[in-house]
PDB file of N, CA and C in Angstrom:
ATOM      1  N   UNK A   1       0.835  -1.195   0.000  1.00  0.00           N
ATOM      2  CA  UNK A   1       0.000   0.000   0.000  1.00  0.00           C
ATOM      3  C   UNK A   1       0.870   1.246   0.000  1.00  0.00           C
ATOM      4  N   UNK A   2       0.133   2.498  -0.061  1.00  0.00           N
ATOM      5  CA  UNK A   2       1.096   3.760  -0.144  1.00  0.00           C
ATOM      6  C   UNK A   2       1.212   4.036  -1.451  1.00  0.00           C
ATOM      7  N   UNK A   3       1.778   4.817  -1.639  1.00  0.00           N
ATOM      8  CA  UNK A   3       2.387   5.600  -2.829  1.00  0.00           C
ATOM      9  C   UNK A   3       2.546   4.778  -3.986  1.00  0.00           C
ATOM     10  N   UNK A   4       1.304   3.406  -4.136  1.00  0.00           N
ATOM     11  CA  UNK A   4       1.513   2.898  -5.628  1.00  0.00           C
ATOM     12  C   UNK A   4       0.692   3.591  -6.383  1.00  0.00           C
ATOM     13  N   UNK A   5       0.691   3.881  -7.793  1.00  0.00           N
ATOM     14  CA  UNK A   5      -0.322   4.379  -8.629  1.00  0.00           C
ATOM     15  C   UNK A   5      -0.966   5.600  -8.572  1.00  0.00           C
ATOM     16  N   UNK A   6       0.074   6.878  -8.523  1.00  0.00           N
ATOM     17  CA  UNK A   6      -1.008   7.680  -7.825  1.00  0.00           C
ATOM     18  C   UNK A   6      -1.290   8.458  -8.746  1.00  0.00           C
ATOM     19  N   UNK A   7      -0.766   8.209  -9.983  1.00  0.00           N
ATOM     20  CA  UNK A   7      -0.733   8.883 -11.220  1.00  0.00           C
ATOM     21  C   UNK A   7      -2.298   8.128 -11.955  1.00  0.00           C
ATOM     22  N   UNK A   8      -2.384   7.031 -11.466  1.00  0.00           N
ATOM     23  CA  UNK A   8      -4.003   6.626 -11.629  1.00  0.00           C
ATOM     24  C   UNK A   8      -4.692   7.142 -10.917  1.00  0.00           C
ATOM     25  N   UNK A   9      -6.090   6.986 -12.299  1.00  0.00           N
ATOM     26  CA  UNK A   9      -7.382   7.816 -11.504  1.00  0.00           C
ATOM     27  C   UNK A   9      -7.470   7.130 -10.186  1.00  0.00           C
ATOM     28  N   UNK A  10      -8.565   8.137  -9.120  1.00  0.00           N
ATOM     29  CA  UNK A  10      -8.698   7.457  -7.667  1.00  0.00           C
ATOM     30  C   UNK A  10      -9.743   6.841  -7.744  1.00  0.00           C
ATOM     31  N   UNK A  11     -10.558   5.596  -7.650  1.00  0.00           N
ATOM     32  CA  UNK A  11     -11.223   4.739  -7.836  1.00  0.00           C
ATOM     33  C   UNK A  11     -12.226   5.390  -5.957  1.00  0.00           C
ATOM     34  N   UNK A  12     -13.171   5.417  -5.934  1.00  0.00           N
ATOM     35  CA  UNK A  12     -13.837   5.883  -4.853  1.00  0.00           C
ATOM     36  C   UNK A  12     -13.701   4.488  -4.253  1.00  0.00           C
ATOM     37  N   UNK A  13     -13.511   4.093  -2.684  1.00  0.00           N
ATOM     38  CA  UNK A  13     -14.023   2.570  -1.902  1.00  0.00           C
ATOM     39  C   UNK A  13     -15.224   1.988  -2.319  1.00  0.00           C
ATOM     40  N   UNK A  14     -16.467   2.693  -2.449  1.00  0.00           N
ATOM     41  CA  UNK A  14     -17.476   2.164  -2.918  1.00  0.00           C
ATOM     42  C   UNK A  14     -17.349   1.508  -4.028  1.00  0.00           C
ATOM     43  N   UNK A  15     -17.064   2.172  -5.007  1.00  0.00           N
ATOM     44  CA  UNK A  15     -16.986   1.491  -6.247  1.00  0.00           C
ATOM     45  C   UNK A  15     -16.216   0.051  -6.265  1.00  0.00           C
ATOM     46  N   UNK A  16     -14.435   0.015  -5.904  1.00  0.00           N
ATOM     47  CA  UNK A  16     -13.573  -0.442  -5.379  1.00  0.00           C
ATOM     48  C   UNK A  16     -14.428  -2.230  -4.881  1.00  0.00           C
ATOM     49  N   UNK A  17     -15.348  -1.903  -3.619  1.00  0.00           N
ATOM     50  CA  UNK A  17     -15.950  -2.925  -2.848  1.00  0.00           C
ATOM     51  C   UNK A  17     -17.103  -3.907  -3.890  1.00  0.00           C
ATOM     52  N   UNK A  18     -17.700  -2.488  -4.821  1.00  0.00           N
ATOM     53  CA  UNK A  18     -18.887  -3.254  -5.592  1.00  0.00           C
ATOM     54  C   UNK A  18     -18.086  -3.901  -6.610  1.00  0.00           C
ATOM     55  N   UNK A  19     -17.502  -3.954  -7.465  1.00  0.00           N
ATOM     56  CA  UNK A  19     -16.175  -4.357  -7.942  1.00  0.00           C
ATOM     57  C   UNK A  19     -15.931  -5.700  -7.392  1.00  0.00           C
ATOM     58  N   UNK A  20     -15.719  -5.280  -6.343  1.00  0.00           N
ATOM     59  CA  UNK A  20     -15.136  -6.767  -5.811  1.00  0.00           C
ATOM     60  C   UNK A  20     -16.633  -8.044  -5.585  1.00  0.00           C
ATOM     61  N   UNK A  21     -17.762  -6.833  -5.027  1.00  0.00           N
ATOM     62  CA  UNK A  21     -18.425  -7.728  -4.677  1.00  0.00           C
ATOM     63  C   UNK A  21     -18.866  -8.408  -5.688  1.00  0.00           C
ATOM     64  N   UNK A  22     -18.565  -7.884  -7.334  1.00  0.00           N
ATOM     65  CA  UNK A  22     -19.364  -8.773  -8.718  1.00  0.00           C
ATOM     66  C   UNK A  22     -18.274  -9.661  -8.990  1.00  0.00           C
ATOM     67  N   UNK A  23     -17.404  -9.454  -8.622  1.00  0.00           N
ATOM     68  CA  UNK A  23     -15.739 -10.735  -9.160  1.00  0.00           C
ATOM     69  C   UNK A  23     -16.441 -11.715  -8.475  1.00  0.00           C
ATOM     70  N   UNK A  24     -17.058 -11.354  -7.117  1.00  0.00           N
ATOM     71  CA  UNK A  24     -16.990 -12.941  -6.109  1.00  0.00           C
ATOM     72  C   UNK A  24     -18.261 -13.391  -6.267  1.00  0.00           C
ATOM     73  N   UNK A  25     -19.248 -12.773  -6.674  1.00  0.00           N
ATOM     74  CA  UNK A  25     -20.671 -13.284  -7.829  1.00  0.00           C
ATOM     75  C   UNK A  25     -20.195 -13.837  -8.640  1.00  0.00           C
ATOM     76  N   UNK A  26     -19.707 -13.162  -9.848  1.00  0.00           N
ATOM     77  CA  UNK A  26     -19.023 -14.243 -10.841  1.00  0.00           C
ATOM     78  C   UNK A  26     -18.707 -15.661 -10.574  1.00  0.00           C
ATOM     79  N   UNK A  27     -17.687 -15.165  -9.999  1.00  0.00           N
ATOM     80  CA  UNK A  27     -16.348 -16.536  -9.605  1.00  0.00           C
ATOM     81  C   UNK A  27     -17.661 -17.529  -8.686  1.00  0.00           C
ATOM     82  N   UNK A  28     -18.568 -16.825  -8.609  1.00  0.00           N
ATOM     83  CA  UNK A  28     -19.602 -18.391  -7.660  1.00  0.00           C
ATOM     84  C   UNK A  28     -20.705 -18.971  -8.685  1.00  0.00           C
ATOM     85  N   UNK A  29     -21.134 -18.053  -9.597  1.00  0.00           N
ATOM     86  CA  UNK A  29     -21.951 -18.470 -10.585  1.00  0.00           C
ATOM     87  C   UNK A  29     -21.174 -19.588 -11.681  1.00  0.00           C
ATOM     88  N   UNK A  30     -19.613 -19.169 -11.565  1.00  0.00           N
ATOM     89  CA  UNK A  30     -19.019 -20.575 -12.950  1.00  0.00           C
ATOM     90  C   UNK A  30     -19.190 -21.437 -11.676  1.00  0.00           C
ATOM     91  N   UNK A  31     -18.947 -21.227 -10.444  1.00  0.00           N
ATOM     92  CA  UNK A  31     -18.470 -22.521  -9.844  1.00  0.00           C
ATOM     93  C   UNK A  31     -20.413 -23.513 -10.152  1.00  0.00           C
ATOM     94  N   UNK A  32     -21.046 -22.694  -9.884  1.00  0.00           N
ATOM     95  CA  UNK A  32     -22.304 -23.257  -9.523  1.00  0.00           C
ATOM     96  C   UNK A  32     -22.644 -24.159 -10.930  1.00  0.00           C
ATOM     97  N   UNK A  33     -22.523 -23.406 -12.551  1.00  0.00           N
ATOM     98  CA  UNK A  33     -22.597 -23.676 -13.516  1.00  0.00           C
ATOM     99  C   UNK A  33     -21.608 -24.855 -13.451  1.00  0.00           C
ATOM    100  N   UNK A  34     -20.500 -24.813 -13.681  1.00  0.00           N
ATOM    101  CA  UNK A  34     -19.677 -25.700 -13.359  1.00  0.00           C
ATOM    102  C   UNK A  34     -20.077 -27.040 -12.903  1.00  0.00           C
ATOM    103  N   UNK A  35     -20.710 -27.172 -11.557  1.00  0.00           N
ATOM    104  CA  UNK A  35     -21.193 -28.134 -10.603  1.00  0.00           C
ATOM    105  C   UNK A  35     -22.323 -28.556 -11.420  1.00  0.00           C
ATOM    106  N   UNK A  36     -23.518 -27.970 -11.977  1.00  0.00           N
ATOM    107  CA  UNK A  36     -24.465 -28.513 -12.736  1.00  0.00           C
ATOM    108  C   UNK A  36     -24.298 -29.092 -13.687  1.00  0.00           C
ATOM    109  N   UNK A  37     -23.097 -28.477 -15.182  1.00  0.00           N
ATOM    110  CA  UNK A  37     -22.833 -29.210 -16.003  1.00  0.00           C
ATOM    111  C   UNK A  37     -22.260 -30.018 -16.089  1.00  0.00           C
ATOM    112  N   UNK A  38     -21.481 -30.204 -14.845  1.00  0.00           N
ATOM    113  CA  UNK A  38     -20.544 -31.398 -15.351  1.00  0.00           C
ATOM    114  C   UNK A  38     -20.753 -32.582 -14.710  1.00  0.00           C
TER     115      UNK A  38
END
């Protein structure tokens, strides 16, 4: 942490968290798909 990237835009926490919270939707929907098709 610190002083990486600061020349990148600042991404607000909110956004940042919802972000994360659709990766870990994703990543559960292949698993679920996954589990059904195969």
């Amino acid at each position: 942490m610190g002083k990486k990237g600061k020349n990148k835009q600042k991404i607000s926490g909110s956004v940042k968290t919802a972000m994360k919270t659709e990766k870990k939707l994703n990543a559960k929907q292949k698993k679920e798909l996954a589990a059904l098709g195969e």
